[in-house]
Protein backbone atom coordinates (compact mmCIF):
# COMPACT_ATOMS: atom_id res chain seq x y z
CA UNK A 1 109.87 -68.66 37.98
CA UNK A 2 107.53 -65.80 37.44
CA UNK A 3 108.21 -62.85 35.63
CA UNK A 4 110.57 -59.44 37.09
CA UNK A 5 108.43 -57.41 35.22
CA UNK A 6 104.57 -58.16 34.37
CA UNK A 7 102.69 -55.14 32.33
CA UNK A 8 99.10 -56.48 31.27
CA UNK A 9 96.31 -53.39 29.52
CA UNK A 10 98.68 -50.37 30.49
CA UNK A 11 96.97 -47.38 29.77
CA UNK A 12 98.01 -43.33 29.65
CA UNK A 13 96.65 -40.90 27.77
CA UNK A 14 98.30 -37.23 28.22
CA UNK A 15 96.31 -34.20 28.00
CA UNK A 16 97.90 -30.31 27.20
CA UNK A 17 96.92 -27.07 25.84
CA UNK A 18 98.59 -27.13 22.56
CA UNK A 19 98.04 -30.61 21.46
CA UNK A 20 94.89 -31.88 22.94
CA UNK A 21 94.72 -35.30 23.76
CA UNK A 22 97.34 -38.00 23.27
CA UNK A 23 96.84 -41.65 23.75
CA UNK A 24 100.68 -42.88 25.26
CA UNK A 25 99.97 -46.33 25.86
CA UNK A 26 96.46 -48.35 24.87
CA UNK A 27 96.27 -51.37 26.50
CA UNK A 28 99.99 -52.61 26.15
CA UNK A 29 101.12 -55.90 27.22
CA UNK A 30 104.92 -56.52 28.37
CA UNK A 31 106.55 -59.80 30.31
CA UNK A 32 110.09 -60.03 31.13
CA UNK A 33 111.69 -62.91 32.52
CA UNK A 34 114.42 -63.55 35.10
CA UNK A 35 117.98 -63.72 34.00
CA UNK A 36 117.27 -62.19 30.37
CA UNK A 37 118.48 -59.11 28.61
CA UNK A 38 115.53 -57.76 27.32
CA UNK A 39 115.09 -55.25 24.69
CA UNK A 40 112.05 -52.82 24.70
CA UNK A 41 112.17 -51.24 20.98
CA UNK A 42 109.76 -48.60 19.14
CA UNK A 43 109.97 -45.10 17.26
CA UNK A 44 109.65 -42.50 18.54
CA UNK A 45 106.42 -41.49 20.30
CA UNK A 46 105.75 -45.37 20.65
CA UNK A 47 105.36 -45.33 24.50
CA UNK A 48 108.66 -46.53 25.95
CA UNK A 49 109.75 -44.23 28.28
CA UNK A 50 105.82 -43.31 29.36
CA UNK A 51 106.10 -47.50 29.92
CA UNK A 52 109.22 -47.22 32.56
CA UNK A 53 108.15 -43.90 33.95
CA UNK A 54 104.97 -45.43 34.85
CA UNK A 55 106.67 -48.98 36.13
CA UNK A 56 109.32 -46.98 38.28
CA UNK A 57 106.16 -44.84 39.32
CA UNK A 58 107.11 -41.32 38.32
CA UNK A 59 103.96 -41.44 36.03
CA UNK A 60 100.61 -42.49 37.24
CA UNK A 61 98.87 -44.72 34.55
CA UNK A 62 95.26 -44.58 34.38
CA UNK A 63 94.32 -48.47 34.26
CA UNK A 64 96.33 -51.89 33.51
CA UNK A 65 98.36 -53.85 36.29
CA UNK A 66 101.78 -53.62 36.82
CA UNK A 67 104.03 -55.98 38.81
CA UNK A 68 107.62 -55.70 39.16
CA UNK A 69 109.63 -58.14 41.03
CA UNK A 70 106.49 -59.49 41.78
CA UNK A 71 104.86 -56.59 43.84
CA UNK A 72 102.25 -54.77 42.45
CA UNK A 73 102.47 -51.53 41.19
CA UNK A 74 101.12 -49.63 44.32
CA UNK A 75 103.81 -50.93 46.13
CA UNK A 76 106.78 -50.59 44.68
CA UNK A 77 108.45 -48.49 47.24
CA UNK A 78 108.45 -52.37 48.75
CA UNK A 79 111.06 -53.22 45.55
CA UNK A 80 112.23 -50.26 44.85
CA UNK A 81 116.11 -51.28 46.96
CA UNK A 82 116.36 -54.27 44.48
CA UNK A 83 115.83 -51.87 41.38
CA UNK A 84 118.42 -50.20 39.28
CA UNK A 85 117.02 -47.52 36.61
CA UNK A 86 118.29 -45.01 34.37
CA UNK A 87 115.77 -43.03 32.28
CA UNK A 88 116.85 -40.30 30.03
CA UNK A 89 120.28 -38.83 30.32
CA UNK A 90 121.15 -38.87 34.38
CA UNK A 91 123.28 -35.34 34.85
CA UNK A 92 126.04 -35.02 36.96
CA UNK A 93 128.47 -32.42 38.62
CA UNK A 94 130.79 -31.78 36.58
CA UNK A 95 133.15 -30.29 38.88
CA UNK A 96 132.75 -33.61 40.99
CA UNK A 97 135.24 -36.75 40.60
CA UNK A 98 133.59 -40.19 39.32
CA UNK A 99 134.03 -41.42 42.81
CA UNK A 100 132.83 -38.11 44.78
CA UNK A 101 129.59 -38.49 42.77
CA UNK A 102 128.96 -42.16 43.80
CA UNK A 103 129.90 -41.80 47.64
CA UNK A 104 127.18 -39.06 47.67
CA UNK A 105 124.74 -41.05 46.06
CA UNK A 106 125.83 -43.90 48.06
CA UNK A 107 125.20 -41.72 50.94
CA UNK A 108 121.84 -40.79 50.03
CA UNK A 109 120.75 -44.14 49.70
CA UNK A 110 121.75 -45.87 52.54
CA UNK A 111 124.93 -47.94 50.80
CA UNK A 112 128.00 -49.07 51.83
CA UNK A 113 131.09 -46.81 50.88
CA UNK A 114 132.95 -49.93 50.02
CA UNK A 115 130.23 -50.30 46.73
CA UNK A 116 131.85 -47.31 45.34
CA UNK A 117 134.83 -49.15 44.34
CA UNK A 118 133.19 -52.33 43.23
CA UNK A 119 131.28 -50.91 40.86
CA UNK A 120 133.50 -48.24 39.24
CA UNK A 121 135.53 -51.76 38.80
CA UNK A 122 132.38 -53.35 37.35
CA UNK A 123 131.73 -50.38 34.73
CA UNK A 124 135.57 -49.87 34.12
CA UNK A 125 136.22 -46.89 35.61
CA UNK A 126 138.20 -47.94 38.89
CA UNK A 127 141.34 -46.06 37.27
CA UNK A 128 139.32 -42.84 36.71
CA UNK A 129 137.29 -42.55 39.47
CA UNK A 130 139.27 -39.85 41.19
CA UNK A 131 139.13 -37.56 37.86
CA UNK A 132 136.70 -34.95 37.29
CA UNK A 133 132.95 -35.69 35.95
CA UNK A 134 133.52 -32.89 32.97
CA UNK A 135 136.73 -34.40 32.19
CA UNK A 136 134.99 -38.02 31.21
CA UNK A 137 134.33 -39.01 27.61
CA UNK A 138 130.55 -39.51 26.75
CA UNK A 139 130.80 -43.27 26.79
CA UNK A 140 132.43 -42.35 30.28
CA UNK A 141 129.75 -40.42 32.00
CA UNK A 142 127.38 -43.28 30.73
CA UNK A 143 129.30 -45.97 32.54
CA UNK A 144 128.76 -43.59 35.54
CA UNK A 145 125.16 -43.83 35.39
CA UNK A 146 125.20 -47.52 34.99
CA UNK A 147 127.68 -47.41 38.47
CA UNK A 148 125.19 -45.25 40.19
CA UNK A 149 122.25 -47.82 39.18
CA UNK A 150 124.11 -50.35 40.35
CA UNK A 151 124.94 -48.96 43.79
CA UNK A 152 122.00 -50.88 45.44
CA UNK A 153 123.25 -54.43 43.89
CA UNK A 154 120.03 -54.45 42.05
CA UNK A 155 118.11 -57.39 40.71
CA UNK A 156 116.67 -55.86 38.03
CA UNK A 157 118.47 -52.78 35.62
CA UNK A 158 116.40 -51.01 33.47
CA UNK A 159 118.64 -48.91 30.82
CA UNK A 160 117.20 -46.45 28.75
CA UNK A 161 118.85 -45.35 25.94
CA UNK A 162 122.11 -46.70 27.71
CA UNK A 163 124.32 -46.30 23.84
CA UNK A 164 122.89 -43.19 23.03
CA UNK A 165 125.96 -40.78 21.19
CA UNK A 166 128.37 -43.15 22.10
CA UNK A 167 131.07 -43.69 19.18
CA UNK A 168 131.52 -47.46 18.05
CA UNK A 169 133.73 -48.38 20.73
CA UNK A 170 131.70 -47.02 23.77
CA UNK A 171 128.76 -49.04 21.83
CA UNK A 172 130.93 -52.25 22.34
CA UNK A 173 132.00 -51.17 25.64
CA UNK A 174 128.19 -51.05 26.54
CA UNK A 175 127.61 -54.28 25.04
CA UNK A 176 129.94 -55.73 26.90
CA UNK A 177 129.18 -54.20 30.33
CA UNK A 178 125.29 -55.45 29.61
CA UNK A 179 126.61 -59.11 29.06
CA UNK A 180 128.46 -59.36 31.61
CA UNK A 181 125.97 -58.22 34.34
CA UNK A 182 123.40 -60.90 32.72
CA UNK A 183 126.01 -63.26 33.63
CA UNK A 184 126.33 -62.28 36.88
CA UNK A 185 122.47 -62.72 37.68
CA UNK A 186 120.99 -59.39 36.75
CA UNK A 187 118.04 -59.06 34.62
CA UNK A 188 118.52 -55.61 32.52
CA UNK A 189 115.83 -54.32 30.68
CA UNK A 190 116.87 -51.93 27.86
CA UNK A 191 115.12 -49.66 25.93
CA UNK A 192 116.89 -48.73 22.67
CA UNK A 193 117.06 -47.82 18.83
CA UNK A 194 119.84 -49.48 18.09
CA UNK A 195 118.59 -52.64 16.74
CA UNK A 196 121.52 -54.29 15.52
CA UNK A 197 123.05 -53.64 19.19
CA UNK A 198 119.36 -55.45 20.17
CA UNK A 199 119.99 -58.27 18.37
CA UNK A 200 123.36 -59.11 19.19
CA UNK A 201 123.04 -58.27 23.19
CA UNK A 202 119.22 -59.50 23.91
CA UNK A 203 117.75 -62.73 24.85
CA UNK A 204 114.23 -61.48 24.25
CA UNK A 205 112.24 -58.39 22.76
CA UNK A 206 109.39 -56.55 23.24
CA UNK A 207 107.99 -53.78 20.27
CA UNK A 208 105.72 -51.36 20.60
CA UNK A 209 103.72 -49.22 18.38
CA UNK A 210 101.10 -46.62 18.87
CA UNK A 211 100.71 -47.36 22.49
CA UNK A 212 100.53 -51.12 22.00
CA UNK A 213 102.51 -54.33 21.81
CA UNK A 214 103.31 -55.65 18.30
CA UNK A 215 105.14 -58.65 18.85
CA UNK A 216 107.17 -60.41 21.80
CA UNK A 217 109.63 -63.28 22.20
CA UNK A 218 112.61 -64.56 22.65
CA UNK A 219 114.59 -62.70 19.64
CA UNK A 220 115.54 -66.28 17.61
CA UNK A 221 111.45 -66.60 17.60
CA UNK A 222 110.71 -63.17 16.49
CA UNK A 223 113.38 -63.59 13.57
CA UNK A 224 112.19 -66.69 12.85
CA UNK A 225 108.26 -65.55 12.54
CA UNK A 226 109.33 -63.04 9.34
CA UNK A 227 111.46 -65.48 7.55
CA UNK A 228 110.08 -65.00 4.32
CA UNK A 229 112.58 -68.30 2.98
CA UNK A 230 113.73 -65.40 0.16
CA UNK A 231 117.29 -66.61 -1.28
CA UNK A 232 119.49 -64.37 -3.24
CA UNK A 233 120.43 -65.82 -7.19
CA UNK A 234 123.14 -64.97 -9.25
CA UNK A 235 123.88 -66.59 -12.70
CA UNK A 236 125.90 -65.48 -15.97
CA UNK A 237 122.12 -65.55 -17.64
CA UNK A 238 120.04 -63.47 -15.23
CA UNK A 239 117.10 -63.31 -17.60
CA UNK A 240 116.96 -67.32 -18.49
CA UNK A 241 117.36 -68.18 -14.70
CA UNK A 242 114.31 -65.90 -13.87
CA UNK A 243 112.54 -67.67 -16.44
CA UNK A 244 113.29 -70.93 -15.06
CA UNK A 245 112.77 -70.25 -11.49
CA UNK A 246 109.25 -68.84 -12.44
CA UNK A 247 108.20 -72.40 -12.61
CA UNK A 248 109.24 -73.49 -8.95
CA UNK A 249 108.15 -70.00 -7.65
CA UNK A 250 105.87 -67.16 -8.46
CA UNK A 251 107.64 -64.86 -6.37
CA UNK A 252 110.86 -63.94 -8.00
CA UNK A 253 112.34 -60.36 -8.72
CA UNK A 254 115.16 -58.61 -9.91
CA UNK A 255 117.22 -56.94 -7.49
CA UNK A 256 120.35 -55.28 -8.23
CA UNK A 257 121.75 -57.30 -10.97
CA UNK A 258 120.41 -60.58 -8.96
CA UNK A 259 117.20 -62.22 -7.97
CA UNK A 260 115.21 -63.04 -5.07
CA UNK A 261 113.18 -65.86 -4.95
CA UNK A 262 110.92 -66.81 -2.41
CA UNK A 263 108.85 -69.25 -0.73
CA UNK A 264 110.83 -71.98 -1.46
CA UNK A 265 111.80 -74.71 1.15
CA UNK A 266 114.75 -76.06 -0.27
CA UNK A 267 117.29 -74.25 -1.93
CA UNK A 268 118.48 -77.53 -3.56
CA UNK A 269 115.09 -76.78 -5.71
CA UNK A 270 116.90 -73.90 -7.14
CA UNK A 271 120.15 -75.38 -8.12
CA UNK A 272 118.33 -78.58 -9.39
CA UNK A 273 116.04 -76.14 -11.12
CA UNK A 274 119.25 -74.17 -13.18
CA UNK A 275 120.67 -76.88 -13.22
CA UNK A 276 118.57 -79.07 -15.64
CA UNK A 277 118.76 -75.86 -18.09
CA UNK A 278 122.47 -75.41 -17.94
CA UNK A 279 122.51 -72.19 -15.85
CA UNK A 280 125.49 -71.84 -13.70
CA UNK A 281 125.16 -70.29 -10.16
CA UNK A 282 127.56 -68.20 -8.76
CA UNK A 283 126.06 -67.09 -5.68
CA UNK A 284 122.73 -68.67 -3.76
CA UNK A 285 122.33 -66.55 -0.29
CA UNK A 286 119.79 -67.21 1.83
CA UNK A 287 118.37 -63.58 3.01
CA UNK A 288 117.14 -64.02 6.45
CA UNK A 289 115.38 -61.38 8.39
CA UNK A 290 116.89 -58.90 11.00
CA UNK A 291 115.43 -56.99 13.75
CA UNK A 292 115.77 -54.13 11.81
CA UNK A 293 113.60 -55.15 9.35
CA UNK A 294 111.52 -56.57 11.19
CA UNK A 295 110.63 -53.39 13.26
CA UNK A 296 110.37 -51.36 10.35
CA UNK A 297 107.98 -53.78 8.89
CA UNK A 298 106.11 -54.16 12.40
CA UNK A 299 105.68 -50.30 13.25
CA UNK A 300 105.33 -48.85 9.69
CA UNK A 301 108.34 -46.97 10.00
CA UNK A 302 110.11 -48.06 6.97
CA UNK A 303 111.28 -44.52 4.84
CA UNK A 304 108.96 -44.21 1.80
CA UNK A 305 111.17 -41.99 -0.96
CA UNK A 306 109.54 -38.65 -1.08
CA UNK A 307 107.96 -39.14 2.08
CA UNK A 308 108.64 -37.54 5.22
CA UNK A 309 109.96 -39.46 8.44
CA UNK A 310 107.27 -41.02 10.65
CA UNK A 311 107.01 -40.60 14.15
CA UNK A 312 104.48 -42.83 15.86
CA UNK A 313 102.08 -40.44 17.24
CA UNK A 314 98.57 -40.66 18.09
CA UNK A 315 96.78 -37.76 18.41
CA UNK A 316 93.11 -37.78 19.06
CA UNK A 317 91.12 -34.62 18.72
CA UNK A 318 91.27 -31.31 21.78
CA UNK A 319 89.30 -32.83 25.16
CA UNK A 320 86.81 -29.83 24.50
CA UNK A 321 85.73 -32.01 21.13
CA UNK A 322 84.51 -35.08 23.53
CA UNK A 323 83.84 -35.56 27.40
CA UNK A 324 87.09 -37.14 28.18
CA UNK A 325 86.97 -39.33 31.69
CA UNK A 326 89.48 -40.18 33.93
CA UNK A 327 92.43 -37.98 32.80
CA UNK A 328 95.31 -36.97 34.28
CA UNK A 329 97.52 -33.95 33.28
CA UNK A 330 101.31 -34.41 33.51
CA UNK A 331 102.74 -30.63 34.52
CA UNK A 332 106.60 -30.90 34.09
CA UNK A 333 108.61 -27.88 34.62
């Protein structure tokens, strides 16, 4: 089957007054598959939401091809009934009810009335949908986006930032709600820092850095491609079993009153090892990588002590330093 969403050498470079020029996106690469959750992760500054805003085509790139449920770019008006977005926070009438707010929109688009209540049953909100918009919880108001985006019965939903200030609870309600729309046939796209959330609801994951794809895969893959085979040791004689171990590996360390040895195959090396010296284990944890780590490894991200936060800009020098070709400027009021 060929992919929802195809991305190949998307490029965007931003110009303005106080910053010069910006490079969004250079070159980046993205494929996302039918049926999948997919989850489109980098800091911030990376490129993600320049990415959807120029897929749903509220941004006009400056080169690459972009194909989305398998018509080009240039015609996505053509797709646009089978598409489901929500980018940044959606806002909504507060002095509306849940259900008031959806018949309008339902209006507006050209959908049934009788969607209204199907999909404030599919987000959960069936039994609120008569209460007022400023009355809803946070984790509320975003299931009412995701029952607006799914007033067309979309093919594709692309989520950004769908668990953003949402308590622990509306996180897990999210997940949920995500899952069970994969099930049903939709492919969801989801931007996102939440990478534990990432791991658990994704099938497959896209990162981005500086404009440009860092790695992509199904998420098992990705994990798999950092697994350093590092194991965690613990032993009554710390300082003997690091001595020992040194002869099976030349990477071990102290960490924390234990050690971490790696590159070996077979833990059964390590027990054999202590073993033949008389050193007792009491724990032997394999430490195997997570998304988190992974990203923060990927992007160059991960907090240096004494060092400020990053943000993953790239900004080139004013356009008056350099003719600068094909530009557009982005005015937003």
């Amino acid at each position: 089957m060929s992919a929802v969403i195809e991305i190949t050498g998307l490029r965007k470079r931003f110009v303005s007054l106080r910053r010069g020029s910006k490079v969004a996106l250079d070159g980046f690469n993205m494929s996302v598959q039918p049926g999948q959750v997919h989850g489109f992760l980098g800091p911030n500054g990376s490129g993600k939401t320049t990415t959807l805003r120029c897929l749903l085509g509220l941004v006009r790139a400056d080169a690459g091809d972009m194909r989305i449920l398998g018509a080009p770019s240039s015609a996505y008006r053509t797709v646009a009934h089978r598409v489901g977005a929500i980018v940044e926070s959606p806002a909504f009438f507060g002095n509306f009810s849940g259900a008031k707010t959806l018949r309008l929109l339902a209006t507006a688009g050209g959908v049934p009335a009788s969607r209204v209540d199907e999909v404030l049953t599919t987000v959960g909100l069936r039994d609120r949908g008569k209460d007022l918009v400023k009355s809803y919880s946070l984790g509320m108001k975003q299931r009412l986006a995701v029952a607006s985006a799914l007033l067309k019965k979309p093919s594709l939903l692309i989520l950004d930032e769908p668990a953003n200030g949402l308590d622990p609870a509306g996180i897990h309600e999210m997940r949920v709600l995500v899952r069970t729309l994969a099930a049903e046939g939709i492919t969801v796209l989801i931007s996102s820092h939440l990478l534990s959330e990432i791991e658990q609801v994704c099938d497959s994951v896209t990162i981005i850095s500086r404009g440009r794809r860092v790695t992509h895969g199904p998420v098992t893959d990705v994990l798999a491609g950092h697994d350093k085979g590092e194991f965690r040791v613990r032993a009554a004689a710390l300082d003997e079993a690091k001595a020992a171990l040194g002869a099976i590996s030349r990477n071990v360390r102290e960490a924390e009153g234990s050690l971490i040895v790696a590159g070996i195959d077979d833990p059964a090396q390590i027990t054999e090892t202590l073993g033949r010296q008389g050193i007792w284990l009491t724990e032997l944890t394999p430490l195997a990588p997570d998304l988190e780590s992974v990203f923060l490894d990927l992007t160059g991200t991960r907090p240096v002590p004494g060092q400020p936060l990053q943000v993953d800009d790239t900004v080139l020098p004013p356009a008056s330093a350099a003719p600068q070709p094909d530009i557009n400027i982005e005015v937003t009021r």
